[in-house]
C-alpha atoms as a PDB file:
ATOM      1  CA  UNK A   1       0.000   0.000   0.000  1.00  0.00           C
ATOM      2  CA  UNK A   2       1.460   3.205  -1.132  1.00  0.00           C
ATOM      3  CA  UNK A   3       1.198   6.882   0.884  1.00  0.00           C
ATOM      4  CA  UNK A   4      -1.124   7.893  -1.438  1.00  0.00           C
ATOM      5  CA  UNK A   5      -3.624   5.080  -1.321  1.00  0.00           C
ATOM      6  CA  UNK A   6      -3.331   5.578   2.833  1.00  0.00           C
ATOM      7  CA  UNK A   7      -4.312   8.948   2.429  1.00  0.00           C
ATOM      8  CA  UNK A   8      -7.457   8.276  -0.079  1.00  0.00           C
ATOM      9  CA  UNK A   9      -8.558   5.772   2.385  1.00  0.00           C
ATOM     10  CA  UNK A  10      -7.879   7.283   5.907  1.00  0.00           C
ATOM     11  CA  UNK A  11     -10.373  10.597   4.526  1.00  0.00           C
ATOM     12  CA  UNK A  12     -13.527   8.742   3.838  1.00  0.00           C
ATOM     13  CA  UNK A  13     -12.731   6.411   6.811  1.00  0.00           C
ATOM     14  CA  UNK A  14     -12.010   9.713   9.177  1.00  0.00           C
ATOM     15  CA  UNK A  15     -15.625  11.086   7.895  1.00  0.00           C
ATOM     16  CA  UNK A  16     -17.089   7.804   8.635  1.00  0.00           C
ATOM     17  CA  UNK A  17     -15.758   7.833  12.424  1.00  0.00           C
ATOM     18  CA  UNK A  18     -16.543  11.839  12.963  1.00  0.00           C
ATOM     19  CA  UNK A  19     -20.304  10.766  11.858  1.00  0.00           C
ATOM     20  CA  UNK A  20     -20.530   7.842  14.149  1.00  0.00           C
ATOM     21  CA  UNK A  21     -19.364  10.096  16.936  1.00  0.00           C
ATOM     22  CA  UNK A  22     -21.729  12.833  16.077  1.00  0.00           C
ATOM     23  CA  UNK A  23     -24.716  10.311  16.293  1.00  0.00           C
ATOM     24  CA  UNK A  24     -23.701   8.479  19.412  1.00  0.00           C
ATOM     25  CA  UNK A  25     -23.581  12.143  20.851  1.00  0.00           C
ATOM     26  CA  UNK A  26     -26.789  13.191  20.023  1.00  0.00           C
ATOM     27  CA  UNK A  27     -28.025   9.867  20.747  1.00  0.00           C
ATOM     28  CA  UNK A  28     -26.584  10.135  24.208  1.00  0.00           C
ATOM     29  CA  UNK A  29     -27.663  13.675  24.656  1.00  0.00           C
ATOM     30  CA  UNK A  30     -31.555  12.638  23.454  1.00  0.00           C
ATOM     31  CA  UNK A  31     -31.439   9.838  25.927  1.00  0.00           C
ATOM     32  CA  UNK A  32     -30.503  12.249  29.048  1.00  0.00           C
ATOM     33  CA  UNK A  33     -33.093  15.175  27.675  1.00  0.00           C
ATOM     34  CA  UNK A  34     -36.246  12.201  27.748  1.00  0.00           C
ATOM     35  CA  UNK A  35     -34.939  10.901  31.329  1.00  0.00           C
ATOM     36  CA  UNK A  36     -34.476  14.248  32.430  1.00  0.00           C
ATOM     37  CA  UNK A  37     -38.382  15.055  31.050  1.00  0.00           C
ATOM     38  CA  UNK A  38     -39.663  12.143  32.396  1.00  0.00           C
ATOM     39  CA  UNK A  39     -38.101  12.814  35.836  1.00  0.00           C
ATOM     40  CA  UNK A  40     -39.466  16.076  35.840  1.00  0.00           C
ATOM     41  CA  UNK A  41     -42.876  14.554  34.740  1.00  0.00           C
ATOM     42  CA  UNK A  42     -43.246  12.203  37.447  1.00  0.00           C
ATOM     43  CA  UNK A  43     -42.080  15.299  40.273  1.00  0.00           C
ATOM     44  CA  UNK A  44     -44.767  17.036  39.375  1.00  0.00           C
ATOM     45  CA  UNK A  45     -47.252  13.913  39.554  1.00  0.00           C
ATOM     46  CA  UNK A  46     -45.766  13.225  42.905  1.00  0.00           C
ATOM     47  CA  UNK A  47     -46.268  16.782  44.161  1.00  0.00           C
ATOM     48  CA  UNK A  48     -49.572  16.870  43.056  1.00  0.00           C
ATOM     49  CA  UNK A  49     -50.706  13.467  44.677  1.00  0.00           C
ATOM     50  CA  UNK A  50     -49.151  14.754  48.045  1.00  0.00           C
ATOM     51  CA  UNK A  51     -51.405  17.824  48.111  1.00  0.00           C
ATOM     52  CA  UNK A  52     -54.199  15.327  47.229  1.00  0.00           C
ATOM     53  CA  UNK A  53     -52.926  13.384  49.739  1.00  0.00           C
ATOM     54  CA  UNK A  54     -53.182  16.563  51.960  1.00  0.00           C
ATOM     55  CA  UNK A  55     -56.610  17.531  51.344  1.00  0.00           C
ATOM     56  CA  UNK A  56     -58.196  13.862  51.608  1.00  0.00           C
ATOM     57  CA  UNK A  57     -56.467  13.796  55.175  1.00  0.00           C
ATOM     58  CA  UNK A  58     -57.865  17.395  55.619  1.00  0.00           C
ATOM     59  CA  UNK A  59     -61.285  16.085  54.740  1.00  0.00           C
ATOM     60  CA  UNK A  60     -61.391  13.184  56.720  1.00  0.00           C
ATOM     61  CA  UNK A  61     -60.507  14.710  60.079  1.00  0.00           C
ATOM     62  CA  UNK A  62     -63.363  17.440  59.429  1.00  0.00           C
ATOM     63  CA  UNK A  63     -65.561  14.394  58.609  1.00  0.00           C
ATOM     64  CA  UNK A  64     -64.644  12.676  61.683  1.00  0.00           C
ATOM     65  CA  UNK A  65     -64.649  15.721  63.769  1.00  0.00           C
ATOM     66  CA  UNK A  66     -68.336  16.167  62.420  1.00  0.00           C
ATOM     67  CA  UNK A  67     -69.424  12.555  63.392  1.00  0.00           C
ATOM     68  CA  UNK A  68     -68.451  13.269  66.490  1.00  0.00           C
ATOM     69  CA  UNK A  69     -70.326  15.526  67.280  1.00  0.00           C
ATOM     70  CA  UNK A  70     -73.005  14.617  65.567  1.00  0.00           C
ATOM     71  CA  UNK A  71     -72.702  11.271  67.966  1.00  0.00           C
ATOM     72  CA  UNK A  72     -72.875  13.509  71.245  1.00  0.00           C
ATOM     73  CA  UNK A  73     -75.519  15.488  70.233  1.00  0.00           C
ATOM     74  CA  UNK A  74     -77.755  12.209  69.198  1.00  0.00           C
ATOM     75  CA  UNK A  75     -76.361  10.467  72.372  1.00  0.00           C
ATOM     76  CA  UNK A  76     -77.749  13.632  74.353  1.00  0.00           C
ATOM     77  CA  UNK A  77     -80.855  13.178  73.115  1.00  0.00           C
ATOM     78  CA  UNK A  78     -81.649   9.985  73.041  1.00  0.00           C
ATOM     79  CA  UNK A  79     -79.144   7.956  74.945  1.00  0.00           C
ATOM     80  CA  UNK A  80     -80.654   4.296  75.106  1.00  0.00           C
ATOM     81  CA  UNK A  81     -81.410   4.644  71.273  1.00  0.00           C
ATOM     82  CA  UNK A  82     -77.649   4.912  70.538  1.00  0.00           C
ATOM     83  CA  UNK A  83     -76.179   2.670  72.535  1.00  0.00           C
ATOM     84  CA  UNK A  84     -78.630   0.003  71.491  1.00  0.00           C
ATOM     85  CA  UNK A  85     -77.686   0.912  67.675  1.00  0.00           C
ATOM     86  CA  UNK A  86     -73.852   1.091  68.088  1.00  0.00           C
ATOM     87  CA  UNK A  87     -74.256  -2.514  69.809  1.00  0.00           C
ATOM     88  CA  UNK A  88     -76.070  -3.990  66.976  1.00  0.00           C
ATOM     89  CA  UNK A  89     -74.063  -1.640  63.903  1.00  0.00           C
ATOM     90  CA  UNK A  90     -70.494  -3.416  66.227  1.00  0.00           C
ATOM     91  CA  UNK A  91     -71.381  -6.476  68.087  1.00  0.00           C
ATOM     92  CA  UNK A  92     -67.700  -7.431  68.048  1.00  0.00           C
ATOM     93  CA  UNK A  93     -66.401  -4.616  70.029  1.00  0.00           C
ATOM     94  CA  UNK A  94     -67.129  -5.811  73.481  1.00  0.00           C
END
């Protein structure tokens, strides 16, 4: 092989290798940009299921707090009526 015929062979061959680079690259850049999207994606999925989270707790406890007193004011006025209801509603409890 002569110095000439390396030459005509090492510039197509040093294209070839500069393109391959170029596409792994972008390739690896693309790859990072969707995981970083995605990442991003399921933050803000989390951070809205907290405060969800939040207000379902939030509702609850007012519900509860309600029933509560709903229960004492029942219980106040009719005592016997309750107590014979929660028995049979939780006959397990006892």
């Amino acid at each position: 092989m002569t110095f000439s015929q390396l030459f005509s062979y090492s510039g197509p061959l040093a294209t070839l290798i500069a393109a391959a680079v170029v596409i792994f690259a972008a390739f690896r850049t693309n790859t990072a940009r969707v995981w970083k999207e995605e990442a991003e994606a399921q933050k803000a999925r989390a951070e809205r299921l907290e405060t969800d989270l939040k207000e379902i707790k939030d509702r609850l406890t007012h519900i509860e707090r309600d029933n509560a007193r709903l229960v004492a004011l029942l219980t106040a006025l009719a005592p016997s009526r309750i107590a014979a209801t929660r028995h049979a509603a939780n006959p397990l409890e006892d």
